[in-house]
C-alpha atoms as a PDB file:
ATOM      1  CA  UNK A   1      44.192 -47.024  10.987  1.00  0.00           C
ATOM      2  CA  UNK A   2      43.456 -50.910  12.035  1.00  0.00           C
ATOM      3  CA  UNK A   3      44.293 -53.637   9.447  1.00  0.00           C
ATOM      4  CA  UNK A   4      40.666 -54.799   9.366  1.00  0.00           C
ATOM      5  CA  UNK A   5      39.244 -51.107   8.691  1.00  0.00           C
ATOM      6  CA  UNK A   6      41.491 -51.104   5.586  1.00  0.00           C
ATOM      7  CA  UNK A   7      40.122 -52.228   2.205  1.00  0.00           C
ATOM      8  CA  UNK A   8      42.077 -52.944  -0.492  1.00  0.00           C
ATOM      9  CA  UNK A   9      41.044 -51.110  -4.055  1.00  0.00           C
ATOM     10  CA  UNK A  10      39.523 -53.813  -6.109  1.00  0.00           C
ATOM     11  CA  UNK A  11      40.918 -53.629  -9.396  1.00  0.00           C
ATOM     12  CA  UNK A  12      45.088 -53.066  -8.507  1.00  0.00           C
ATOM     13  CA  UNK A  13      46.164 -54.121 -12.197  1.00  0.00           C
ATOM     14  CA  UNK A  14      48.154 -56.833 -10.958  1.00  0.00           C
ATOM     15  CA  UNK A  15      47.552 -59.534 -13.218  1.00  0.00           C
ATOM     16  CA  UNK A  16      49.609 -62.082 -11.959  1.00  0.00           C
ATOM     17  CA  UNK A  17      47.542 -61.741  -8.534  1.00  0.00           C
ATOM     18  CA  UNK A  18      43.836 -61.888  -8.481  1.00  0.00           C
ATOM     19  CA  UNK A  19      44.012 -60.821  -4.583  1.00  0.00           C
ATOM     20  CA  UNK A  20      45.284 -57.653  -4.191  1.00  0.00           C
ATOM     21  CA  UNK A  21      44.692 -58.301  -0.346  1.00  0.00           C
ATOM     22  CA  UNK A  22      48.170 -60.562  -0.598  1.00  0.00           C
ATOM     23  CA  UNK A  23      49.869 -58.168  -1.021  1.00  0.00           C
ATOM     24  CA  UNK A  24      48.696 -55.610   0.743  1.00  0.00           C
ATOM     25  CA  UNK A  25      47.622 -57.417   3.771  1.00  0.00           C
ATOM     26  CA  UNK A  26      51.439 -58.220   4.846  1.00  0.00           C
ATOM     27  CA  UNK A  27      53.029 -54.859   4.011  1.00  0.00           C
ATOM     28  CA  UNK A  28      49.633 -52.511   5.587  1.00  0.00           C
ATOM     29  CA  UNK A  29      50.467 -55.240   8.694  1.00  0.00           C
ATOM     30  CA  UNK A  30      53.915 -54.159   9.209  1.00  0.00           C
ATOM     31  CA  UNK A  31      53.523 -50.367   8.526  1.00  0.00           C
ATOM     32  CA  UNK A  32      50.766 -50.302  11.128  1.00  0.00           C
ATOM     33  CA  UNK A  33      52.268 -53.009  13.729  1.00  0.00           C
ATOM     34  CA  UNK A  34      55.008 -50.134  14.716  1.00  0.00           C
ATOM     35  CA  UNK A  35      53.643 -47.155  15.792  1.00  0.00           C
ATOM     36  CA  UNK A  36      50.113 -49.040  17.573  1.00  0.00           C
ATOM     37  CA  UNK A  37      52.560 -51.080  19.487  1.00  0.00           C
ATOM     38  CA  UNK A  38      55.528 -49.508  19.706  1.00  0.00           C
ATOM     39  CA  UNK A  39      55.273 -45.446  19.254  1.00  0.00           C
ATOM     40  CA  UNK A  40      51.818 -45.017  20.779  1.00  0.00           C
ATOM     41  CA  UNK A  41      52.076 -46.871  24.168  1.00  0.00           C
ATOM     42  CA  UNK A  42      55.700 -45.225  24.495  1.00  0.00           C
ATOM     43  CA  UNK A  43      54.886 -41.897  24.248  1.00  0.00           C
ATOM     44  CA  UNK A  44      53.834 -39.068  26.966  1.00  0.00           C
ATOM     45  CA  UNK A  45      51.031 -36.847  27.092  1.00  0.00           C
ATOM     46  CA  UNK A  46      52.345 -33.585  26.478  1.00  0.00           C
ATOM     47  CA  UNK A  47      49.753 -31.101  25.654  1.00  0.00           C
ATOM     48  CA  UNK A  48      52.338 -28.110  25.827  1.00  0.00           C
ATOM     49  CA  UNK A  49      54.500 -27.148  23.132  1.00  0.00           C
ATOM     50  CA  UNK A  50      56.267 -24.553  24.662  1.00  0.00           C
ATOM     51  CA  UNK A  51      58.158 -25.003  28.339  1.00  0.00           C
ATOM     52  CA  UNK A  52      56.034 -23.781  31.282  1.00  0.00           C
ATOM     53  CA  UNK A  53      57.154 -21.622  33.646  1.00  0.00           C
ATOM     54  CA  UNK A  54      55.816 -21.721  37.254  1.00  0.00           C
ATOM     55  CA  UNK A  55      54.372 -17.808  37.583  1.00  0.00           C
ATOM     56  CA  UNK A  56      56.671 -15.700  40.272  1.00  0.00           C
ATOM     57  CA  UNK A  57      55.880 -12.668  42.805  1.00  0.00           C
ATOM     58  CA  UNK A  58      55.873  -9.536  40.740  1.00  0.00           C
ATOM     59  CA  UNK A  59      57.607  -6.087  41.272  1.00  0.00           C
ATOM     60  CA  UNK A  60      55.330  -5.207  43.934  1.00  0.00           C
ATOM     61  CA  UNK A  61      55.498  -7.650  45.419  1.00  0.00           C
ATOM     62  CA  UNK A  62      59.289  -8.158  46.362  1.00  0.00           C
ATOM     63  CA  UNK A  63      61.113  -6.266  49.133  1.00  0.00           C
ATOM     64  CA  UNK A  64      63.266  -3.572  47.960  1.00  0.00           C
ATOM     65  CA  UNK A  65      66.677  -5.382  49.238  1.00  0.00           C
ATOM     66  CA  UNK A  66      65.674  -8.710  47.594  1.00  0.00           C
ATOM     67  CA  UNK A  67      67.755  -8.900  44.387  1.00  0.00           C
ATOM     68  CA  UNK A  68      66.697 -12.467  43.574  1.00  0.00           C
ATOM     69  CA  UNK A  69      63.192 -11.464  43.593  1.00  0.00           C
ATOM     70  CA  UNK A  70      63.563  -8.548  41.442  1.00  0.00           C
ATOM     71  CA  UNK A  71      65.554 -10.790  38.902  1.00  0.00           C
ATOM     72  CA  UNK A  72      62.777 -13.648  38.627  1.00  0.00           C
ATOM     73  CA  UNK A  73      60.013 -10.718  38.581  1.00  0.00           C
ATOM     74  CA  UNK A  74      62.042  -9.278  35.975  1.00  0.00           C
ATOM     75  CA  UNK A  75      62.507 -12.351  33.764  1.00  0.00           C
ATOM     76  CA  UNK A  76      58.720 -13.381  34.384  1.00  0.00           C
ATOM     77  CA  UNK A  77      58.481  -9.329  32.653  1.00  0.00           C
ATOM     78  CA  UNK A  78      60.192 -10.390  29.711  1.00  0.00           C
ATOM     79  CA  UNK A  79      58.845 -13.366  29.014  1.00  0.00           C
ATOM     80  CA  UNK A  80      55.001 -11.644  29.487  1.00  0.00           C
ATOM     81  CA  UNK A  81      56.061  -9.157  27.300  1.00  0.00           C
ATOM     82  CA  UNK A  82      57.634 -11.244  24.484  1.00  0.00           C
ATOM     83  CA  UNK A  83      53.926 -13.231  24.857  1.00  0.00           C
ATOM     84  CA  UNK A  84      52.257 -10.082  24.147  1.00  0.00           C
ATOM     85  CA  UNK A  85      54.272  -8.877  21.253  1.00  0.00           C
ATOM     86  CA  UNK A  86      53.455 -12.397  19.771  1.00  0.00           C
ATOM     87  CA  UNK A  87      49.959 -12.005  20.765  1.00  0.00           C
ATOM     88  CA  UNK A  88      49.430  -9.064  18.673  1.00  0.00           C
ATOM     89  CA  UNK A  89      51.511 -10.053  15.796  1.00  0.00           C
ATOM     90  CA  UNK A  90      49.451 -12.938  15.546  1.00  0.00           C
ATOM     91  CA  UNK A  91      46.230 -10.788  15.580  1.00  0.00           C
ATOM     92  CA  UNK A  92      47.725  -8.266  13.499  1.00  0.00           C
ATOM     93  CA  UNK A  93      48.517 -11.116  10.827  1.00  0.00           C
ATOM     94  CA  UNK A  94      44.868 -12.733  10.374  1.00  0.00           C
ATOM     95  CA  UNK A  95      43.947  -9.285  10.136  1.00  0.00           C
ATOM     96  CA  UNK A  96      46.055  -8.774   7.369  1.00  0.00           C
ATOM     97  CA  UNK A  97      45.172 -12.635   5.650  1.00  0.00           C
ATOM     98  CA  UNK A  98      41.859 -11.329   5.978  1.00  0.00           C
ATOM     99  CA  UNK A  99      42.090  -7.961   4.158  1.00  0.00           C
ATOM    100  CA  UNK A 100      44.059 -10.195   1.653  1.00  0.00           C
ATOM    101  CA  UNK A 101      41.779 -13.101   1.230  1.00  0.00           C
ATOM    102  CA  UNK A 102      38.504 -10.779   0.902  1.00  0.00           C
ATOM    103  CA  UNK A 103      40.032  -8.450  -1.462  1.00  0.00           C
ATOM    104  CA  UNK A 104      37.550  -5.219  -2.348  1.00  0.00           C
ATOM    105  CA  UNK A 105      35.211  -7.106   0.521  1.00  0.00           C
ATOM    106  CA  UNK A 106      37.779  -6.336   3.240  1.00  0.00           C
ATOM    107  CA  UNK A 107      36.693  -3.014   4.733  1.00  0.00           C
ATOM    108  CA  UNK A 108      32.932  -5.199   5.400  1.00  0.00           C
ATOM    109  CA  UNK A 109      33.867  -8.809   6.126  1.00  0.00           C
ATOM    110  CA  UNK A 110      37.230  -8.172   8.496  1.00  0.00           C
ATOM    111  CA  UNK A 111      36.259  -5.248  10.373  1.00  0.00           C
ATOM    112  CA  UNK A 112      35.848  -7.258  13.615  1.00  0.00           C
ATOM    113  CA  UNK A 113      39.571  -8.900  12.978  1.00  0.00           C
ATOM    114  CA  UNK A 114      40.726  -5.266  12.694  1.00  0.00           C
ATOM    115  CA  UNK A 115      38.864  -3.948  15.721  1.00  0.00           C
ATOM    116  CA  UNK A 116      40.460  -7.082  17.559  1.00  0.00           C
ATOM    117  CA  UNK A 117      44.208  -6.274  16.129  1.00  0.00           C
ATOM    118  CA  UNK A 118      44.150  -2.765  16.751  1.00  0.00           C
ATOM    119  CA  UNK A 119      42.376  -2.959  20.467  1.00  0.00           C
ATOM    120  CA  UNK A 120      45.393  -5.790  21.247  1.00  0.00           C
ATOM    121  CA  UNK A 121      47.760  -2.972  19.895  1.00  0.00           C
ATOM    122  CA  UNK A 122      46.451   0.007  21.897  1.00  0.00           C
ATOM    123  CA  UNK A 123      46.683  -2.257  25.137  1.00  0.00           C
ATOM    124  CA  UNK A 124      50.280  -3.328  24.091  1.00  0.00           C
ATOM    125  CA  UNK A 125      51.728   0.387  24.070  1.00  0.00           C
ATOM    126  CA  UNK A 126      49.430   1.107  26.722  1.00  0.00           C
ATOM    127  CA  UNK A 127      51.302  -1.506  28.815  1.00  0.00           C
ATOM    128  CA  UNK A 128      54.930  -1.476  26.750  1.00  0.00           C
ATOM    129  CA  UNK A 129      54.964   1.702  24.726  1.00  0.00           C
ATOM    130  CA  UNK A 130      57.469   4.014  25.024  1.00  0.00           C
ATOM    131  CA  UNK A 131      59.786   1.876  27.215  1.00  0.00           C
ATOM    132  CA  UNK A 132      63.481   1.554  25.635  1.00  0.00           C
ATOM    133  CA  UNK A 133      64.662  -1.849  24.597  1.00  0.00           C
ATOM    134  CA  UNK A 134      66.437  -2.247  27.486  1.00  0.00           C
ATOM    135  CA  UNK A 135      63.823  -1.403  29.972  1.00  0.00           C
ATOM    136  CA  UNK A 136      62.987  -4.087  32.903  1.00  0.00           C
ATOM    137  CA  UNK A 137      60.395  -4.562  35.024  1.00  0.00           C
ATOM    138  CA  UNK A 138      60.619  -1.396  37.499  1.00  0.00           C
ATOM    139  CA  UNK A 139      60.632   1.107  34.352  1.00  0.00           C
ATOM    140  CA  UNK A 140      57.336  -0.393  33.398  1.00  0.00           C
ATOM    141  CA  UNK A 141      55.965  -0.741  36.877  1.00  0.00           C
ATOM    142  CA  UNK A 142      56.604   2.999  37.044  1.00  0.00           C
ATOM    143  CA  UNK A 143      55.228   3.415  33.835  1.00  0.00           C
ATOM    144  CA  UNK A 144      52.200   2.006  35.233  1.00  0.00           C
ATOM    145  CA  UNK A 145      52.218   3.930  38.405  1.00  0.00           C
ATOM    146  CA  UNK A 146      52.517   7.367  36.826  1.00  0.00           C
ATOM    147  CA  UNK A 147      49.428   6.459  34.462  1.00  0.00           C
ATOM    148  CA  UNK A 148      47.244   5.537  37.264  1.00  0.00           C
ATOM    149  CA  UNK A 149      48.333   9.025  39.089  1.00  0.00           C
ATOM    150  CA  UNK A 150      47.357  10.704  36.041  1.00  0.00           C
ATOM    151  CA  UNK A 151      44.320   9.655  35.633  1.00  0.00           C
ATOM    152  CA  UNK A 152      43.220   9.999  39.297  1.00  0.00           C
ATOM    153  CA  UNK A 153      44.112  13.245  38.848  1.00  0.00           C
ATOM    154  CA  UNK A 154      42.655  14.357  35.179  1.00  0.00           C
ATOM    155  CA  UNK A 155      40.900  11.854  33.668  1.00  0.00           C
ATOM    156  CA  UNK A 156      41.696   8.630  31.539  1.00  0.00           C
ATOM    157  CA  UNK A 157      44.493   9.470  28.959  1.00  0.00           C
ATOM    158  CA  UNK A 158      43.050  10.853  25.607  1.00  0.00           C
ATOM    159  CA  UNK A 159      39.525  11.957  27.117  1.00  0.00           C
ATOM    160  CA  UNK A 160      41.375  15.809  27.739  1.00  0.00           C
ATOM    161  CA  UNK A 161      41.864  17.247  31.360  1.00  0.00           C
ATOM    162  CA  UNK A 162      39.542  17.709  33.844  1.00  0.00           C
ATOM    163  CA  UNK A 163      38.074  21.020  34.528  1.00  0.00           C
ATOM    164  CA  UNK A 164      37.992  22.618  37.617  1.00  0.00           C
ATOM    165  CA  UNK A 165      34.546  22.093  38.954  1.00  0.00           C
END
């Protein structure tokens, strides 16, 4: 806000002052001198709130006798997954202030917020499910590996087996 955009009201109720503009003029002046001259120019374009992290080779992609690359591919892991479980919190939650905001009109006006939430939490267990709280990256990497042999071999999990042709 610029001095000269401001307008004054008209009618302030001072009635020692006719103007309210003297006396807001010299106090709106000072309030806005600080941060257009001094805050503003000072500070840095930031568009992140959060640190970023430069992205590092995965599991398979470190040689089995490099323990420094299994560490960063592991902490990379953790960090992915504690994005995801935010991820689908956050889903989950404007799913629920949804249901909650429509009331009786829920089941018709948030289905697509619920589709959303519960896709985002089939593809979280899909990728993290069943994995103990102290699993790293290699459990999951297995995890991964044993679902892609078992479907080359009977089908997408939760379509049944294959038969026999």
């Amino acid at each position: 806000m610029h001095l000269e955009t401001f307008s004054p009201p008209t009618d302030a109720g001072f009635p020692w002052c006719d103007c309210p503009q003297c006396l807001y003029a010299p106090l709106l002046s000072t309030v806005l001198w600080f941060p257009e001259r001094v805050v503003v120019p000072n500070r840095k374009e930031y568009p992140w709130y959060h640190r970023s992290y430069n992205r590092v080779p995965t599991i398979d992609q470190c040689y089995t006798d490099d323990p420094v690359c299994f560490f960063e591919a592991n902490e990379q892991w953790i960090r992915d997954r504690q994005v995801d479980r935010e991820i689908v919190n956050i889903l989950r939650q404007r799913w629920r202030d949804c249901a909650f905001y429509e009331g009786v009109d829920a089941p018709v006006k948030c289905v697509e917020l619920q589709k959303i939430s519960e896709d985002a939490e089939t593809n979280f267990f899909i990728k993290y499910g069943d994995l103990s709280a102290y699993a790293n990256v290699k459990d999951c990497y297995m995890k991964q590996k044993h679902r892609m042999l078992w479907e080359r071999r009977h089908g997408p999990v939760g379509t049944g087996m294959k038969t026999e042709q």
